[in-house]
Protein backbone atom coordinates (compact mmCIF):
# COMPACT_ATOMS: atom_id res chain seq x y z
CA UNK A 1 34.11 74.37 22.67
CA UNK A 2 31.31 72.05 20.90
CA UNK A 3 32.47 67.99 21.07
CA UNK A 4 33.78 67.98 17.50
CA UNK A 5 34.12 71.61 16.54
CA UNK A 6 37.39 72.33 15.26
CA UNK A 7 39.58 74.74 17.25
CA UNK A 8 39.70 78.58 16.04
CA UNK A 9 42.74 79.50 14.22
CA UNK A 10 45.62 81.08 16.32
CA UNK A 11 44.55 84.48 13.96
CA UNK A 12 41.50 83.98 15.15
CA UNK A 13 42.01 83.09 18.95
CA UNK A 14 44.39 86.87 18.68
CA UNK A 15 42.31 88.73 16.92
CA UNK A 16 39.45 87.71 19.37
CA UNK A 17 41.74 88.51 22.26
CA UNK A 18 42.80 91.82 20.88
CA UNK A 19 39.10 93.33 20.33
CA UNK A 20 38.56 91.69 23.64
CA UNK A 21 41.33 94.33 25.24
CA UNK A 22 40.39 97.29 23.28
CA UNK A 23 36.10 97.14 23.57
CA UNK A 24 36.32 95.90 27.29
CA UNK A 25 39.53 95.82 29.23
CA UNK A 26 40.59 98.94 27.32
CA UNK A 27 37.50 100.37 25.89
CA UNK A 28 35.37 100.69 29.55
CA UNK A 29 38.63 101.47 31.37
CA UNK A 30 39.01 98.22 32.96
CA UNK A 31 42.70 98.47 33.19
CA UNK A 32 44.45 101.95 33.00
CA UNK A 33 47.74 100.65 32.29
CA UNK A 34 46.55 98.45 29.34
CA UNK A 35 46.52 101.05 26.94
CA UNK A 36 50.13 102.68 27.20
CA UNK A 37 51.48 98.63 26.24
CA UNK A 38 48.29 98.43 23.69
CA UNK A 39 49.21 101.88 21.87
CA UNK A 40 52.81 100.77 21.64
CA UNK A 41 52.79 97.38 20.66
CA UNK A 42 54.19 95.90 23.39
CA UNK A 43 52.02 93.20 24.19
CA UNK A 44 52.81 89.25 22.97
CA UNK A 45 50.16 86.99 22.39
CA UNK A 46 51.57 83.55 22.23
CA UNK A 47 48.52 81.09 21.18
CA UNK A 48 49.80 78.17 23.18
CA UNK A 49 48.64 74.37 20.72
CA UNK A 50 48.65 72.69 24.27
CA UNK A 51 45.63 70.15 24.75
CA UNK A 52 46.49 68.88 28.07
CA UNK A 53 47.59 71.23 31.45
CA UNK A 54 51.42 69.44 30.91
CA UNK A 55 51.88 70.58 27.40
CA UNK A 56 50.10 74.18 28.74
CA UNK A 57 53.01 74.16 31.67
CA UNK A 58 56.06 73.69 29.38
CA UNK A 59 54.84 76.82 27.05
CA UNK A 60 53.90 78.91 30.54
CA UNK A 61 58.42 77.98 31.39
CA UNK A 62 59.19 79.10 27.81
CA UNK A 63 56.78 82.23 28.14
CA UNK A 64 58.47 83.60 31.65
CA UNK A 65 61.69 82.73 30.16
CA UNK A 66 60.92 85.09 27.17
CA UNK A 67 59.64 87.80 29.41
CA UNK A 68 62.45 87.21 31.41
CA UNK A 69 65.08 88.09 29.13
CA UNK A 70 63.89 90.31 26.48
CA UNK A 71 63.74 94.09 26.55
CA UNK A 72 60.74 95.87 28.50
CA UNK A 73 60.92 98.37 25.30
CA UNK A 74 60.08 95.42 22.98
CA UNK A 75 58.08 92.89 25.11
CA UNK A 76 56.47 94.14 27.98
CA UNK A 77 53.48 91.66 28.51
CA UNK A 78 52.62 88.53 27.54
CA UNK A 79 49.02 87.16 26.91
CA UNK A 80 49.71 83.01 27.23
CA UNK A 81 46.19 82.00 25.50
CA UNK A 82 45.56 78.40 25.66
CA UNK A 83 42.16 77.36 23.65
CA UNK A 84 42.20 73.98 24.30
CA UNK A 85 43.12 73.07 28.06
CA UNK A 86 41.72 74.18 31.21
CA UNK A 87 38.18 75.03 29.32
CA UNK A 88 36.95 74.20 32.78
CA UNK A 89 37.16 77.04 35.26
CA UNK A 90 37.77 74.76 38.37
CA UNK A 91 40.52 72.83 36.42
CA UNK A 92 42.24 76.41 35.31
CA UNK A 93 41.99 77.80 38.75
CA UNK A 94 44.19 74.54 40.26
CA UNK A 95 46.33 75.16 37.49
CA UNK A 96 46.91 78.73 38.53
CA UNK A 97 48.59 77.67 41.66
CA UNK A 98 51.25 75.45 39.10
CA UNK A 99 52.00 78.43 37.50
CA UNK A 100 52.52 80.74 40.70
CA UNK A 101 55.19 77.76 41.33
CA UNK A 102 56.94 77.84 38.45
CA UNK A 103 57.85 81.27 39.17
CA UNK A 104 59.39 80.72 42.24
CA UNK A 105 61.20 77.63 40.32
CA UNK A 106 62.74 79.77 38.05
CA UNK A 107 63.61 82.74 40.08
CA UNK A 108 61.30 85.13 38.91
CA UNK A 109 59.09 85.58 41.87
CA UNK A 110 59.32 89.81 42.80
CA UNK A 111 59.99 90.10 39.17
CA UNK A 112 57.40 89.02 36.76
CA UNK A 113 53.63 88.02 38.06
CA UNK A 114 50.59 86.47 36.92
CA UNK A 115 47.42 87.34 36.36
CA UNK A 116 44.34 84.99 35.41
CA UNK A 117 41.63 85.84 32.60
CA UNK A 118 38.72 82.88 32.05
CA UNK A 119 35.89 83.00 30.28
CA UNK A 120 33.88 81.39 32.93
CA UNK A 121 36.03 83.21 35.89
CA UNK A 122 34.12 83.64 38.97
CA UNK A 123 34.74 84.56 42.17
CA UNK A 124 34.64 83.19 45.56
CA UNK A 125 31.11 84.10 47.04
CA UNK A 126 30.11 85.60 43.35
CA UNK A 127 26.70 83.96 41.59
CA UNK A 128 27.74 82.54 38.22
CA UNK A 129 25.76 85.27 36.83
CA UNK A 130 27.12 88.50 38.40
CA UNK A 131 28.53 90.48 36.45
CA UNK A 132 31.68 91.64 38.54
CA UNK A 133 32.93 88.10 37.78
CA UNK A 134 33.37 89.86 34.20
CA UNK A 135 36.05 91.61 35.63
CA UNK A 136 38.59 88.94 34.94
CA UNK A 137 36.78 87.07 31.63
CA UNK A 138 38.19 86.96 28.33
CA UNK A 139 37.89 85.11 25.39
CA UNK A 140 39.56 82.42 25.80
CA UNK A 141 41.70 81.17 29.08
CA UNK A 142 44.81 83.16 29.33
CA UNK A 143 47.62 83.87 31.48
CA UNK A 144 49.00 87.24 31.98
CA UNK A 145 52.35 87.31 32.65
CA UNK A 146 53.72 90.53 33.93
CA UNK A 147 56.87 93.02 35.16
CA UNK A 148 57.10 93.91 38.42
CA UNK A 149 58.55 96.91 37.80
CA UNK A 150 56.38 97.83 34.76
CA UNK A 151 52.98 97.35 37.51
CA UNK A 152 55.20 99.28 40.08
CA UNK A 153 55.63 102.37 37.40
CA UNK A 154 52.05 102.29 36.22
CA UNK A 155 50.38 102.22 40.19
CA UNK A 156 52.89 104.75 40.83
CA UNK A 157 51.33 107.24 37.82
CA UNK A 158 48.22 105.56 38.98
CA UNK A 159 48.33 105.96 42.81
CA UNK A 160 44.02 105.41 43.03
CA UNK A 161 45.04 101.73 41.64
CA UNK A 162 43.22 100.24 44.84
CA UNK A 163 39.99 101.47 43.97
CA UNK A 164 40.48 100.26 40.08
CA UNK A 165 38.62 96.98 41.33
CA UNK A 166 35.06 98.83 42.78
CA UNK A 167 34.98 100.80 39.81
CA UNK A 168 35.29 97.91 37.44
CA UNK A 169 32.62 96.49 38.93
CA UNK A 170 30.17 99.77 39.19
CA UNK A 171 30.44 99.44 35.58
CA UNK A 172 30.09 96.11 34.79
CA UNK A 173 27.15 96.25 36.77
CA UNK A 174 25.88 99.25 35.04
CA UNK A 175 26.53 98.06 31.85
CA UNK A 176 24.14 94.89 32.07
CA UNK A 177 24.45 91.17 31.39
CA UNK A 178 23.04 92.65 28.11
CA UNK A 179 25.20 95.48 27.62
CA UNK A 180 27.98 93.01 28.26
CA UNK A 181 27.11 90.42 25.56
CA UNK A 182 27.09 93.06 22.59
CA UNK A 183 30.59 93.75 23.96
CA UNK A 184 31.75 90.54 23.65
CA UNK A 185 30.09 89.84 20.14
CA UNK A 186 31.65 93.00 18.74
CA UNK A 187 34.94 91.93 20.44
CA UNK A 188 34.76 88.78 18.84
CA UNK A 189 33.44 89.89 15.45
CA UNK A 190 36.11 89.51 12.50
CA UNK A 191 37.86 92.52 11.93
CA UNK A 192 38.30 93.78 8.39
């Protein structure tokens, strides 16, 4: 974000993060088991306020403890998008090994997960400019916090789920850097 620009809206940051899922994680197949939560409204996206990597860790406890407790049927998934910490991919990725702890902390390890989304995500080994880093970029910087059981059930409908990674990044790569930025811009285009 420019020095000075004001932050996007929390309608905006979701609405963003939505078209995000349904033009690329959804929309080129990125994620088979996206769509079943998508379709059924079973995703949360909590716009986390937090400007500093402490405030960002007290919304991640509150998040897992949400997950944690409420139904599968009504919350499945949780998209923790934080718009104004850990811009920097280096400073998220240190973050990410916070968060794996607070799992443990709380007892959820084996029974929720989490998965990382960046805008600037790359790869160990990856050029900043290849697009299988596009894998894992979004947005904004997120956090997706997952069931065990719910990834269990979908790889078990889905039992090809180890080559899900290969063919994400066939099509990235076939898509173009090009191809790949009108995605984005009509993912972050305002809907309506």
């Amino acid at each position: 974000m420019p020095s000075g620009a004001p932050w996007p809206t929390d309608e905006r940051v979701v609405e963003e993060t939505v078209g995000w899922l349904e033009q690329a994680v959804i929309g080129l197949g990125l994620c088979p088991f996206a769509k079943p939560v998508h379709a059924k409204g079973q995703i949360r996206y909590f716009v986390s306020a937090a400007e500093t990597p402490e405030q960002l860790l007290l919304d991640l406890l509150d998040e897992l403890k949400y997950l944690a407790r409420v139904s599968p049927d009504e919350t499945d998934t949780t998209l923790l998008i934080h718009p104004r910490t850990l811009l920097d991919f280096l400073d998220y990725n240190d973050f990410l090994s916070v968060a794996e702890l607070c799992l443990e902390e709380l007892g959820l390890d084996g029974e929720l997960q989490i998965a990382s989304f960046h805008p600037q995500y790359l790869y160990a080994g990856n050029e900043p400019t290849d697009l299988a880093n596009c894998v894992t970029r979004s947005p904004y910087p997120m956090l997706h916090l997952l069931r065990e059981a719910s990834v269990d059930r979908a790889v078990a409908v889905f039992p090809e789920a180890s080559v899900i990674v290969e063919s994400n990044i066939r099509t990235l790569r076939a898509l173009g850097a090009a191809g790949w930025a009108q995605l984005m811009a009509r993912a972050r285009a305002p809907r309506g």
